[in-house]
Protein backbone atom coordinates (compact mmCIF):
# COMPACT_ATOMS: atom_id res chain seq x y z
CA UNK A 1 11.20 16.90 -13.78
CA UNK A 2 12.90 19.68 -11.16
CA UNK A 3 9.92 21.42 -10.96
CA UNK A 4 7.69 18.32 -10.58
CA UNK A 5 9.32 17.09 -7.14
CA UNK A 6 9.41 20.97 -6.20
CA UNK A 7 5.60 21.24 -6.66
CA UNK A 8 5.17 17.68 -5.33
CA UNK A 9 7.24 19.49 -2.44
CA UNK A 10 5.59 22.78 -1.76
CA UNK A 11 1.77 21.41 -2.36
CA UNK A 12 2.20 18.72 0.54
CA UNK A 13 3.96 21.55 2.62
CA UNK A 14 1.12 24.25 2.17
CA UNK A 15 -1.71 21.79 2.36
CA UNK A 16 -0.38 19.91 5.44
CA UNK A 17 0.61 23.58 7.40
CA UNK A 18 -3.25 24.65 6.41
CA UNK A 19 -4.60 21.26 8.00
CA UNK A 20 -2.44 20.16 10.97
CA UNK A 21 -5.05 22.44 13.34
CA UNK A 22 -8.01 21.09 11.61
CA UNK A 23 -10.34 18.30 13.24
CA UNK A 24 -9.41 14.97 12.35
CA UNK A 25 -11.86 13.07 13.86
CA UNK A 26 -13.80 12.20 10.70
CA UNK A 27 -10.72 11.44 8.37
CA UNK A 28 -11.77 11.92 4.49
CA UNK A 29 -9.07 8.60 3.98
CA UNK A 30 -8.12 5.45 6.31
CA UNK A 31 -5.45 2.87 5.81
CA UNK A 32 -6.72 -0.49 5.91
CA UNK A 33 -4.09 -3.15 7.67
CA UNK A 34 -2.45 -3.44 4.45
CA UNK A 35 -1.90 0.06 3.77
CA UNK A 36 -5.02 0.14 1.37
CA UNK A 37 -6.27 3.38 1.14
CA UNK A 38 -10.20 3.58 1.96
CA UNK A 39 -12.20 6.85 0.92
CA UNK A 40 -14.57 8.29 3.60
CA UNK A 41 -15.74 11.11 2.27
CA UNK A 42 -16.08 11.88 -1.63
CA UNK A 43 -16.78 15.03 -3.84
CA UNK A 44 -20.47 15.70 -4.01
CA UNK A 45 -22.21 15.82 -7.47
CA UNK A 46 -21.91 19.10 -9.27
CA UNK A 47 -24.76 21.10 -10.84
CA UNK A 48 -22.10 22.98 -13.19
CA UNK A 49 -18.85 22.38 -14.80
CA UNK A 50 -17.24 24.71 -12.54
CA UNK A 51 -18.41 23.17 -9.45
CA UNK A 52 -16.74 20.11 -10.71
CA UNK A 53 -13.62 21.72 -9.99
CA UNK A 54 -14.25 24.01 -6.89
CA UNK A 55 -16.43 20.92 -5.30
CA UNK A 56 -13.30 19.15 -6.04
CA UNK A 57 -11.28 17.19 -3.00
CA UNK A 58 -7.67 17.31 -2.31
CA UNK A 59 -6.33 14.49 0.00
CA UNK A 60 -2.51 14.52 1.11
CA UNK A 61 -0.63 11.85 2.90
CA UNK A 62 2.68 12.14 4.57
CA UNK A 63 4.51 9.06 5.02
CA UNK A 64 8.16 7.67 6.11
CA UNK A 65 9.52 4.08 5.32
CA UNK A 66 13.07 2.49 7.13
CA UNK A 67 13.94 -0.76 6.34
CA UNK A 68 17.02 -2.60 7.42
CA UNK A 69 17.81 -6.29 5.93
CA UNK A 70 20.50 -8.66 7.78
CA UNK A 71 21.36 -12.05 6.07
CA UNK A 72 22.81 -14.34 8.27
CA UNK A 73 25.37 -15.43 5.05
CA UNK A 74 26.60 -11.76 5.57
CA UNK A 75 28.15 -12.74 1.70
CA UNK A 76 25.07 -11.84 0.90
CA UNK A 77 25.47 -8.25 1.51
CA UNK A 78 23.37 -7.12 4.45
CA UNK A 79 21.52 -3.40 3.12
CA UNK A 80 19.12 -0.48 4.55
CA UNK A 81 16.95 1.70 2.96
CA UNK A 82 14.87 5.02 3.97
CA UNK A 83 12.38 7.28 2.18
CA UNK A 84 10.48 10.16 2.93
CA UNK A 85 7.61 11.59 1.31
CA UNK A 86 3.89 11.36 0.40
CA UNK A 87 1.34 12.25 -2.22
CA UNK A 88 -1.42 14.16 -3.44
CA UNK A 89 -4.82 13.00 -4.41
CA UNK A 90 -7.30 15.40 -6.54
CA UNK A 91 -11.01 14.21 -7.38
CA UNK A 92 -13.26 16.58 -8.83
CA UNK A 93 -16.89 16.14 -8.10
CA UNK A 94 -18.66 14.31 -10.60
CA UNK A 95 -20.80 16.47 -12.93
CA UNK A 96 -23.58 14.36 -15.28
CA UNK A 97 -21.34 11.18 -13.84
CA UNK A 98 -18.37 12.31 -15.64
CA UNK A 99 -15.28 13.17 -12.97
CA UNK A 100 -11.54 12.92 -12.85
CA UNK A 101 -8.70 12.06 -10.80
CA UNK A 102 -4.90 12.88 -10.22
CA UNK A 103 -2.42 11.34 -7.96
CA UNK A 104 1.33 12.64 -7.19
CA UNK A 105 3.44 10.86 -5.38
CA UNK A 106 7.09 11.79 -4.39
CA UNK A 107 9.50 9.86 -2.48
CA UNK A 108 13.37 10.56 -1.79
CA UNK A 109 16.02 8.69 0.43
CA UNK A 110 17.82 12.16 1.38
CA UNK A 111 20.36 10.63 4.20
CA UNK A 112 23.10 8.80 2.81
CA UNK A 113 23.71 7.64 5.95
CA UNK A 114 20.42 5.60 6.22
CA UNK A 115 20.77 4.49 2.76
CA UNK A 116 23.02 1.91 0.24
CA UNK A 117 26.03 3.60 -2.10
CA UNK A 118 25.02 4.15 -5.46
CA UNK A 119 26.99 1.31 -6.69
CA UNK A 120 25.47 -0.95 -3.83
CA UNK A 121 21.46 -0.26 -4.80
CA UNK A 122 21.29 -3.64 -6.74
CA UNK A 123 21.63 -5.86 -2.85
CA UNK A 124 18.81 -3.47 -1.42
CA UNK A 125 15.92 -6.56 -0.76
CA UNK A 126 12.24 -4.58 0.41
CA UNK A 127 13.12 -1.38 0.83
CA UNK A 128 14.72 -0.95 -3.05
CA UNK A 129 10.46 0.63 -3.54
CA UNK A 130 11.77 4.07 -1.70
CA UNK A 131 14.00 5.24 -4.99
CA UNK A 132 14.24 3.84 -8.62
CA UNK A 133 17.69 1.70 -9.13
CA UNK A 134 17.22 2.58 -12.62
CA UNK A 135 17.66 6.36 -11.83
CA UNK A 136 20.33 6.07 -8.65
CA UNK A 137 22.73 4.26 -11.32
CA UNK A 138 21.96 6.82 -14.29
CA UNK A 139 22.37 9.39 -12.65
CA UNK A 140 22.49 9.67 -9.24
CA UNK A 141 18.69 10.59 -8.49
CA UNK A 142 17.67 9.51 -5.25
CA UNK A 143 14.53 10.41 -6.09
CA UNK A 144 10.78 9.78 -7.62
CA UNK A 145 7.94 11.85 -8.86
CA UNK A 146 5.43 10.33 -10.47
CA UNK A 147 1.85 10.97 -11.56
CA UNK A 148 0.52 7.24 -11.10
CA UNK A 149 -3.05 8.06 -10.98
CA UNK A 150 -4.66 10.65 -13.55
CA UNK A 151 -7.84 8.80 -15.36
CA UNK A 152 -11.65 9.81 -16.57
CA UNK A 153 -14.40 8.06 -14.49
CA UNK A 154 -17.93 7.90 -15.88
CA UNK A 155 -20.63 6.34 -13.64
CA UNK A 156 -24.07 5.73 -14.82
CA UNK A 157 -26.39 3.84 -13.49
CA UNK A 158 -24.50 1.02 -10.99
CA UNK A 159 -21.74 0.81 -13.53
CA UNK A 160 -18.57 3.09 -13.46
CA UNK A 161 -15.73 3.23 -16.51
CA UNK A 162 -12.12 4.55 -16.32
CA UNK A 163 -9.97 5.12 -18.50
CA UNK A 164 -6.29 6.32 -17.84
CA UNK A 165 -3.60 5.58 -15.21
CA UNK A 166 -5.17 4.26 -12.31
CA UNK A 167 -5.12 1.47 -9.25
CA UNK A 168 -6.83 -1.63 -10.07
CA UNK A 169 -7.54 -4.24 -6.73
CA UNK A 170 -7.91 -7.55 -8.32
CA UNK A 171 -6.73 -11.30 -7.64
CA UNK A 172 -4.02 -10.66 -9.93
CA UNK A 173 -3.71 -6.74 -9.68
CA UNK A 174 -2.53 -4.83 -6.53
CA UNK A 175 -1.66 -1.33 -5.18
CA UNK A 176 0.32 -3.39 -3.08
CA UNK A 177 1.32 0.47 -1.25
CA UNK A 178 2.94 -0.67 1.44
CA UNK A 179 6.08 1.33 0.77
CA UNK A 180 6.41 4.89 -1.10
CA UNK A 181 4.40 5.02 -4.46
CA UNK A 182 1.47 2.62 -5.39
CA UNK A 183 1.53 0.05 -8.44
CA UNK A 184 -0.90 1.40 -10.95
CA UNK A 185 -2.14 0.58 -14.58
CA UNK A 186 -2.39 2.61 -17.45
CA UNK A 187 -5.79 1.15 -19.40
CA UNK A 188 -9.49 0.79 -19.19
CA UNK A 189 -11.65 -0.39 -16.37
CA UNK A 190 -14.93 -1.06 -15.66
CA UNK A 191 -17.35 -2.15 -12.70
CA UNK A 192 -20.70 -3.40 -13.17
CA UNK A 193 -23.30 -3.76 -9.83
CA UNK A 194 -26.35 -3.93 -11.67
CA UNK A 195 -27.15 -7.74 -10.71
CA UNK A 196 -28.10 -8.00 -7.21
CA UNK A 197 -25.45 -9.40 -4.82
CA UNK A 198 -23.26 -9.49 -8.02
CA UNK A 199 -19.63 -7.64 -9.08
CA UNK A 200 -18.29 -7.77 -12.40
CA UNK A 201 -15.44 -5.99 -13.05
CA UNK A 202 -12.82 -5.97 -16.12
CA UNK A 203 -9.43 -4.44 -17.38
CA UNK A 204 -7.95 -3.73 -20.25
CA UNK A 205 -3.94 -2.76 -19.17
CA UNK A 206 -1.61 -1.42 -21.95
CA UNK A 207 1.05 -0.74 -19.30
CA UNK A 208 2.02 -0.64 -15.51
CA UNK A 209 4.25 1.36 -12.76
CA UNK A 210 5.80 -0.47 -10.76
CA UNK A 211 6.51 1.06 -7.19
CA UNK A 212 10.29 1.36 -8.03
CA UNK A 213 9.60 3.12 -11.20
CA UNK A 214 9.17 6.90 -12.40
CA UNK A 215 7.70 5.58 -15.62
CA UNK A 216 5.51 2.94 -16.96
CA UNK A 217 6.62 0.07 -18.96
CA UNK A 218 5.78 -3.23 -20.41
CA UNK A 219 3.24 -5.06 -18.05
CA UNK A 220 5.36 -8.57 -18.91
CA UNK A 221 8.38 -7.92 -20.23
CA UNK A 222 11.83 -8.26 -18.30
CA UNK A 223 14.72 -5.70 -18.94
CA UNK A 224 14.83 -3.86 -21.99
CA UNK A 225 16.49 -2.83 -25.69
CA UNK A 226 19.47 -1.92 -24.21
CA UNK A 227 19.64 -5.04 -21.49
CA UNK A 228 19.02 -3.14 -18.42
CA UNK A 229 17.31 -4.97 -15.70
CA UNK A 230 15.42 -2.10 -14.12
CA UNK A 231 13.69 -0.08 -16.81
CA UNK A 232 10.74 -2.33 -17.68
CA UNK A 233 9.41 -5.35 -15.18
CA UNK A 234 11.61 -6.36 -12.94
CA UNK A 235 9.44 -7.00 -10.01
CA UNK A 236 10.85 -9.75 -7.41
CA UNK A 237 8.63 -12.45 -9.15
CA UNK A 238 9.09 -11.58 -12.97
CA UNK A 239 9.68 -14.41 -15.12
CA UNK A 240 13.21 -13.48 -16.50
CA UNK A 241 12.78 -15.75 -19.39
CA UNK A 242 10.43 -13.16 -20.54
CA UNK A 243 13.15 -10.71 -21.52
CA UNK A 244 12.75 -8.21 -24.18
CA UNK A 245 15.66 -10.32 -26.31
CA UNK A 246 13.90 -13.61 -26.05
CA UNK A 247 10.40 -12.05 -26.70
CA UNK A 248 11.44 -9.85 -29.65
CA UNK A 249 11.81 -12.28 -32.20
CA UNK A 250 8.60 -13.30 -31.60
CA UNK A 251 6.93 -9.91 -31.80
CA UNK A 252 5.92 -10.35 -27.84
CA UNK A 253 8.58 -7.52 -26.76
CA UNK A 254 4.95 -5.63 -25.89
CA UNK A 255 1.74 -6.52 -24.20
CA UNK A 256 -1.44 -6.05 -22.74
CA UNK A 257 -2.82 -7.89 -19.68
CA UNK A 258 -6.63 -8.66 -19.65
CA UNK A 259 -8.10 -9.44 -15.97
CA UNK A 260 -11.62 -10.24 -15.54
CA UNK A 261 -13.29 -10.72 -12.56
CA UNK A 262 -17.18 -12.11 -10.83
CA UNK A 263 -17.82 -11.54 -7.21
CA UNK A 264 -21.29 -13.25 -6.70
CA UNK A 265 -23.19 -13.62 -2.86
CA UNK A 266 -26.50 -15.01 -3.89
CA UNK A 267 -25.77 -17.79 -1.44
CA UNK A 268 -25.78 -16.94 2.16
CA UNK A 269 -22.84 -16.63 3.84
CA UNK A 270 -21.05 -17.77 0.45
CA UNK A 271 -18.73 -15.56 -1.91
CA UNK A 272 -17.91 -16.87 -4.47
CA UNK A 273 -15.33 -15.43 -6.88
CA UNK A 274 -13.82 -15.79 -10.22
CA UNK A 275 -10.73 -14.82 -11.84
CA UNK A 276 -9.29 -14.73 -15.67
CA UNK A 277 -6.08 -13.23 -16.25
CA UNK A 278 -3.97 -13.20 -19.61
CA UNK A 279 -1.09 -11.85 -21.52
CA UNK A 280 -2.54 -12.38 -25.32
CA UNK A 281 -0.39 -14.89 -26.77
CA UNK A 282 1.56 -15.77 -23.95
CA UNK A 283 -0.61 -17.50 -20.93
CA UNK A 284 -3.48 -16.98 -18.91
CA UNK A 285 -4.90 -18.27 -15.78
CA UNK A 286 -8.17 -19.18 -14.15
CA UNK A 287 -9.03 -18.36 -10.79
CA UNK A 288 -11.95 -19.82 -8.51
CA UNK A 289 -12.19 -19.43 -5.34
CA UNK A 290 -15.26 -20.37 -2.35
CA UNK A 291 -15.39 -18.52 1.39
CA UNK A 292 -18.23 -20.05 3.08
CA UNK A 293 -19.07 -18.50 6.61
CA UNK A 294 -20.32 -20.76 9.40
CA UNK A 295 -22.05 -18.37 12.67
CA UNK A 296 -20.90 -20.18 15.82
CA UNK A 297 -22.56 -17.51 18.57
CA UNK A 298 -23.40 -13.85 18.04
CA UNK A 299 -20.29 -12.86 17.10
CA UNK A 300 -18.04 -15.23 16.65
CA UNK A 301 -17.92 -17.04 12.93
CA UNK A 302 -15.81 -20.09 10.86
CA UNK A 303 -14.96 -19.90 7.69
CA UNK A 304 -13.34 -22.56 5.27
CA UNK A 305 -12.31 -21.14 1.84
CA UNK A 306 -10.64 -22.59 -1.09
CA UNK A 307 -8.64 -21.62 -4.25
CA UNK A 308 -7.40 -22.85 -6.88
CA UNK A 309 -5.28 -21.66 -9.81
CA UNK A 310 -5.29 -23.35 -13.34
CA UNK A 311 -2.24 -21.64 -15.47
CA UNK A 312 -2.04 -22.21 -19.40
CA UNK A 313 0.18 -21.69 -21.76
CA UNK A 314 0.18 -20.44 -25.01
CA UNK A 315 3.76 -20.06 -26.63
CA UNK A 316 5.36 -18.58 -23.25
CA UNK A 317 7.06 -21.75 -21.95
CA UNK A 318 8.46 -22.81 -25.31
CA UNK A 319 9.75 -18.83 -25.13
CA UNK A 320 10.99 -18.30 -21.49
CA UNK A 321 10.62 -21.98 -20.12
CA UNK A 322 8.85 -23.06 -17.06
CA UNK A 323 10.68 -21.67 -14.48
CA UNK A 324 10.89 -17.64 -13.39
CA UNK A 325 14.62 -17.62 -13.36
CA UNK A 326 14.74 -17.80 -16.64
CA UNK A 327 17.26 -20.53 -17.01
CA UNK A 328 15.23 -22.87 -18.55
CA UNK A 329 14.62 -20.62 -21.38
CA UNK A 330 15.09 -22.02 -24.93
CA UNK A 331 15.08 -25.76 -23.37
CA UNK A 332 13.08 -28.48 -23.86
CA UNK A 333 12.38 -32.22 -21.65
CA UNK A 334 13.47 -32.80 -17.91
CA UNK A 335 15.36 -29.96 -16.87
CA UNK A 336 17.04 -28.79 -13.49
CA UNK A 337 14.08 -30.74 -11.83
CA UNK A 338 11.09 -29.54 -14.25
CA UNK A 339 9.41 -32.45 -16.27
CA UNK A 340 8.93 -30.18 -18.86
CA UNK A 341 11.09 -27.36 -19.47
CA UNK A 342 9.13 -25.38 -22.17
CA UNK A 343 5.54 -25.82 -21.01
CA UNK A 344 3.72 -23.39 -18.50
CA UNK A 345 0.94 -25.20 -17.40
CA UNK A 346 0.12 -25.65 -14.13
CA UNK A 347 -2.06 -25.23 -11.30
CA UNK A 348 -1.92 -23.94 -7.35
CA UNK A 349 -4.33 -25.28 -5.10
CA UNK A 350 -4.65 -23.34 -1.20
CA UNK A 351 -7.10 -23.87 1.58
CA UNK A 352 -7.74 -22.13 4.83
CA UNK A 353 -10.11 -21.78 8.42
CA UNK A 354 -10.68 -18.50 9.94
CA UNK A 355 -12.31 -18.30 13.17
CA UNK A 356 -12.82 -14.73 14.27
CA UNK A 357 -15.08 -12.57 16.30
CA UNK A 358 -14.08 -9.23 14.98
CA UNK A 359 -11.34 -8.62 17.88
CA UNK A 360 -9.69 -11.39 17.44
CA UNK A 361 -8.21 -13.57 14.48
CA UNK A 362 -6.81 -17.07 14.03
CA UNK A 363 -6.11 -18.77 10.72
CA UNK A 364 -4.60 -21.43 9.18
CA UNK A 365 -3.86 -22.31 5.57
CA UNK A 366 -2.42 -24.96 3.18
CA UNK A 367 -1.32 -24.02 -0.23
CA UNK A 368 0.40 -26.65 -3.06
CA UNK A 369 1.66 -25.93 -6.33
CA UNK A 370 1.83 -28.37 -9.27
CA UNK A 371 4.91 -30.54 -10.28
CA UNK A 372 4.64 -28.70 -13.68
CA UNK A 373 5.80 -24.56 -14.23
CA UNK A 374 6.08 -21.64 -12.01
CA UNK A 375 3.29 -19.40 -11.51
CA UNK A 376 3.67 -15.96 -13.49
CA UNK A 377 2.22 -13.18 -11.00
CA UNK A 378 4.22 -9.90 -11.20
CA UNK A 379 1.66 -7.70 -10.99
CA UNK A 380 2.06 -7.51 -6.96
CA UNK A 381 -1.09 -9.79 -6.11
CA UNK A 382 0.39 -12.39 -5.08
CA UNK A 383 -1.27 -16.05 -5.57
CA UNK A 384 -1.27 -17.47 -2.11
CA UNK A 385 -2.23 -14.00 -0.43
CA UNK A 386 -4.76 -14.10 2.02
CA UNK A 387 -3.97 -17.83 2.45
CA UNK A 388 0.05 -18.82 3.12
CA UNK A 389 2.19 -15.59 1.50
CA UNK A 390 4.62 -14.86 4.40
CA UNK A 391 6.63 -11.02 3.86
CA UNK A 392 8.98 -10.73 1.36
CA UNK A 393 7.96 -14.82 0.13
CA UNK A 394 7.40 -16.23 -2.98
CA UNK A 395 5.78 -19.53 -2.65
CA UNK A 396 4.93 -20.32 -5.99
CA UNK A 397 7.32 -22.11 -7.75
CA UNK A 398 6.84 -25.81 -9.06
CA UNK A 399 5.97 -28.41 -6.17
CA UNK A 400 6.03 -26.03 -3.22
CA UNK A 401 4.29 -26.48 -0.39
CA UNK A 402 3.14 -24.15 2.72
CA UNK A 403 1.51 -24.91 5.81
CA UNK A 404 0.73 -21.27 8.08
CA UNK A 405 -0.55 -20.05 10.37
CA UNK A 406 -1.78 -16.67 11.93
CA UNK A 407 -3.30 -14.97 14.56
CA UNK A 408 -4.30 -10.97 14.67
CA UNK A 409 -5.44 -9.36 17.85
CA UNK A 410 -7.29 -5.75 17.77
CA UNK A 411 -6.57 -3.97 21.19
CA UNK A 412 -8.01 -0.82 20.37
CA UNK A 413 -11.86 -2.64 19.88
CA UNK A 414 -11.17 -5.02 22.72
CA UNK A 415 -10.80 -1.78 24.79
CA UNK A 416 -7.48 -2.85 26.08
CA UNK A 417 -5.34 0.02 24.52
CA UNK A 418 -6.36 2.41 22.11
CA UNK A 419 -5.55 2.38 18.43
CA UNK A 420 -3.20 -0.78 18.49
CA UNK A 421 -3.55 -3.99 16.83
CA UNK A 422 -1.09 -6.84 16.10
CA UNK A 423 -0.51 -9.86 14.00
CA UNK A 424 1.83 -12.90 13.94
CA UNK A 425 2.38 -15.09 10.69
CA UNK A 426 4.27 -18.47 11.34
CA UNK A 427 4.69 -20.28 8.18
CA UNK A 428 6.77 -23.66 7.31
CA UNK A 429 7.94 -23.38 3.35
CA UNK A 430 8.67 -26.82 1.64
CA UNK A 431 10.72 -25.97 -1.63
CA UNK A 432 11.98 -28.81 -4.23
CA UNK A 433 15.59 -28.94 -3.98
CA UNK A 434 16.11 -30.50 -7.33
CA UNK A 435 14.74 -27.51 -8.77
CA UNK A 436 17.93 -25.34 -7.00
CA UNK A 437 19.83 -25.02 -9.95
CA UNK A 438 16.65 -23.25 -11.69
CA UNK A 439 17.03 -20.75 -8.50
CA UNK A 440 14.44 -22.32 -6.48
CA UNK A 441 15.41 -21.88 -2.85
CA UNK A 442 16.03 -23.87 -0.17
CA UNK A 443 12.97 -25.06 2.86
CA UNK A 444 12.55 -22.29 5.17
CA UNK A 445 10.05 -21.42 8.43
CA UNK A 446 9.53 -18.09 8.87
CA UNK A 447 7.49 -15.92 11.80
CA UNK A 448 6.40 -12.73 10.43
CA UNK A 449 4.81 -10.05 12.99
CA UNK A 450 3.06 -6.63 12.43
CA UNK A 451 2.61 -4.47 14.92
CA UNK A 452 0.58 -1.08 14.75
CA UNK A 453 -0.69 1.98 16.45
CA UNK A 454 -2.89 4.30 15.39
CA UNK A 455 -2.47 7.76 17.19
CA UNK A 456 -5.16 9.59 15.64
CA UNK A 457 -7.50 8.44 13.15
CA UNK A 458 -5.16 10.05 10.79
CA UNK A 459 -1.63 9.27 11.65
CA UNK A 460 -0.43 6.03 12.85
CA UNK A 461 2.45 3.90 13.00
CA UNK A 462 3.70 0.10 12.02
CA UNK A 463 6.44 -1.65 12.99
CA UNK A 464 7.13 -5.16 10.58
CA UNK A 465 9.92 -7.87 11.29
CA UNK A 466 10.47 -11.30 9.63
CA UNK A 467 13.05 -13.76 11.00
CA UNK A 468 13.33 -16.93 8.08
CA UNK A 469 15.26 -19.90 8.95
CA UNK A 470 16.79 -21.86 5.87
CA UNK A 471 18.31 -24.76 5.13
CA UNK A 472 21.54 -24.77 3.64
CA UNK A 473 21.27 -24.86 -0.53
CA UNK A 474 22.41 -28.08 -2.05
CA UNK A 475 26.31 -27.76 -1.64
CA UNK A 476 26.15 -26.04 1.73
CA UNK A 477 25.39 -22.39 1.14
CA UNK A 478 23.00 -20.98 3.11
CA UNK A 479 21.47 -18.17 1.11
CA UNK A 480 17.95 -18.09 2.67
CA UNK A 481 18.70 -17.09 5.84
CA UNK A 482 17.98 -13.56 7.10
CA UNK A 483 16.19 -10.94 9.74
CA UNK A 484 13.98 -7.92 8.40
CA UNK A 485 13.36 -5.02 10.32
CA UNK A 486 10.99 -2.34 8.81
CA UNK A 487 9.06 1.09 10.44
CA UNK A 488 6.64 2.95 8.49
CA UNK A 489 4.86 6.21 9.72
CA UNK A 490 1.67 7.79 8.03
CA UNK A 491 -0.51 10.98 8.39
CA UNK A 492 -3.41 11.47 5.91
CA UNK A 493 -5.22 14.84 5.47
């Protein structure tokens, strides 16, 4: 593992010395708004198997994440965070369709200054993704190497198949890299394009990484043999009832999650899209969703869109009950607020109006979850994204609703000032407080702003904060309450 982070080390170092001269204005890689990487320029096909490997393309990226976290309950236990490092991406050209990728990523929190104790990692909120808990607390390590990409691709004809560890962008699924390392899938994948105006893509996962994590683990199950919270899933919106000592005795302590998904655009100025999820044996869900865009001049469009979520169960709830903390687990009838403590069935409903003309974007969005369960999403993408998902929120627990609202503004096309853009989020949060004791918290209204500025087309900057007002909990805690401050700094080459 020593000599993994030293090679992770020394490639970046060499690769970024031999490219800081070079021209950068055609970047091979761009970051979309949500740190999405998008691929400019890709290996050419090969004639021979050794081209496949000298036509090959290395792409680095540099990056730094700081995140501070202040509660206003300062019980709580206000924390920071920092991590420095990047990865490396190798694609060999393709060669009769057949190619192959390889992605390592490092990231290390070197200052203890700008970082928790050891003891202390367990209170570290967003920026816990720039080290593995699991590793700080057996041992000290600071520290992550991973290789979360390495898979076969084989294209023919307007379909392409992967198999291996890999980054899957799906309703459900998300790289979600907006910190250190990526969240990637270990399975098989496939993407077909050969009806016109038509996507259909599917995945077969046997495992995932989260971005925390130096290994891959269960793609459901919380905590693991040995009880520990952070060596299997224990992303922020697990369901903890899911635990490896409730599941085992029904031989669920392992899974596989199945996502399907149709993108059609016969219609135009309508997508339409589809989405089935499941956990054999467990659940699934069933995703539909309408975007219908409305031309108002030139440039300037509206468009409503709708989606909504039907979750069912099948033997999950009567295993880890209907809500994500777990406490309901093993009950059954009207508990802490839930009509039905052992059933996961359910449904989210969200709509939304954009208006935008390319510079400039305004939305606003409505999102309602059933009186029934909690929505099971830990596979970082989130349910009500794109629609009312503020930073760092989880609005999908039983009877929640969100109103939002957001505008973006894009200085840099406007002409104004180069290379900067900036969003604000404003969203009011409307929680069941008789579903408190089941961990549910408390009505909040948080503003949310991004702010970026892209020096180059290959290194650029982004400054995040969140300020959520709470109510107190039932009994007069306030434990909702808090200010986030994050900076993250990228170069790509």
């Amino acid at each position: 593992m020593k000599i993994l982070k030293l090679s992770a080390i020394a490639a970046l170092t060499c690769l970024l010395t031999s490219t800081l001269s070079a021209d950068d204005t055609e970047p091979k890689r761009v970051l979309k708004n949500n740190m999405m990487e998008v691929y400019n320029t890709l290996p050419s096909t090969a004639n021979t198997l050794s081209e496949a490997f000298t036509e090959g393309i290395f792409y680095g990226r540099l990056r730094t994440n700081a995140f501070r976290w202040d509660w206003e309950n300062d019980a709580n236990g206000d924390n920071k965070a920092f991590g420095l490092g990047g990865s490396l991406i190798y694609k060999t050209a393709p060669f009769h369709g057949l190619s192959a990728t390889a992605g390592l990523y490092y990231s290390n929190s070197p200052f203890s200054s700008l970082r928790e104790d050891n003891a202390d990692v367990g209170t570290v909120k967003s920026g816990k993704d720039t080290f593995s808990r699991y590793d700080v607390l057996n041992g000290g390590d600071w520290s992550m190497s991973v290789l979360g990409q390495a898979y076969l691709q084989y294209d023919v004809s307007k379909t392409s198949f992967k198999v291996g560890r890999q980054i899957f962008e799906s309703f459900l699924t998300k790289s979600n890299d907006t910190k250190m390392i990526p969240n990637t899938f270990e399975g098989y994948t496939v993407a077909i394009n050969e009806i016109p105006k038509t996507t259909i893509r599917g995945a077969y996962f046997t495992a995932q990484k989260l971005r925390d994590h130096t290994s891959f683990h269960d793609v459901l199950t919380f905590k693991d043999s040995s009880g520990s919270s952070w060596n299997n899933n224990d992303d922020s919106a697990v369901h903890k009832g899911l635990s490896y000592s409730n599941l085992k005795p029904h031989g669920k302590e392992e899974n596989e999650l199945v996502v399907v998904n149709f993108k059609n655009k016969s219609i135009n100025n309508l997508v339409m899209d589809v989405t089935y999820g499941s956990v054999p044996g467990l659940f699934s869900s069933l995703t539909g969703e309408l975007n219908y865009k409305i031309a108002l001049s030139d440039n300037l469009s509206l468009t409503p869109g709708v989606r909504h979520m039907q979750q069912f169960d099948d033997g999950a709830g009567v295993i880890g009950g209907a809500s994500l903390s777990g406490t309901l687990a093993g009950l059954t009838g009207a508990q802490q607020g839930y009509k039905d403590a052992s059933s996961l069935d359910t449904s989210l409903s969200m709509a939304r109006l954009v208006l935008t003309d390319g510079i400039f974007k305004a939305q606003i969005a409505y999102s309602q979850v059933a009186d029934e369960s909690d929505i099971i999403a830990p596979w970082r993408g989130f349910p009500t994204g794109g629609y009312t998902r503020a930073m760092a929120q989880y609005n999908w627990r039983a009877d929640t609703k969100t109103t939002s609202a957001e505008v973006y503004y894009d200085f840099g096309k406007a002409k104004i000032l180069d290379g900067f853009s900036a969003l604000a989020r404003y969203a009011m949060q409307d929680f069941d407080e008789d579903k408190q004791a089941a961990g549910v918290q408390a009505d909040s209204n948080i503003l949310h702003m991004d702010f970026r500025q892209r020096f180059t087309p290959t290194i650029d900057a982004k400054i995040r904060l969140a300020f959520v007002d709470a109510d107190d909990r039932v009994g007069g805690d306030n434990k909702d309450s808090y200010n986030e401050y994050r900076f993250e700094l990228n170069y790509l080459f």
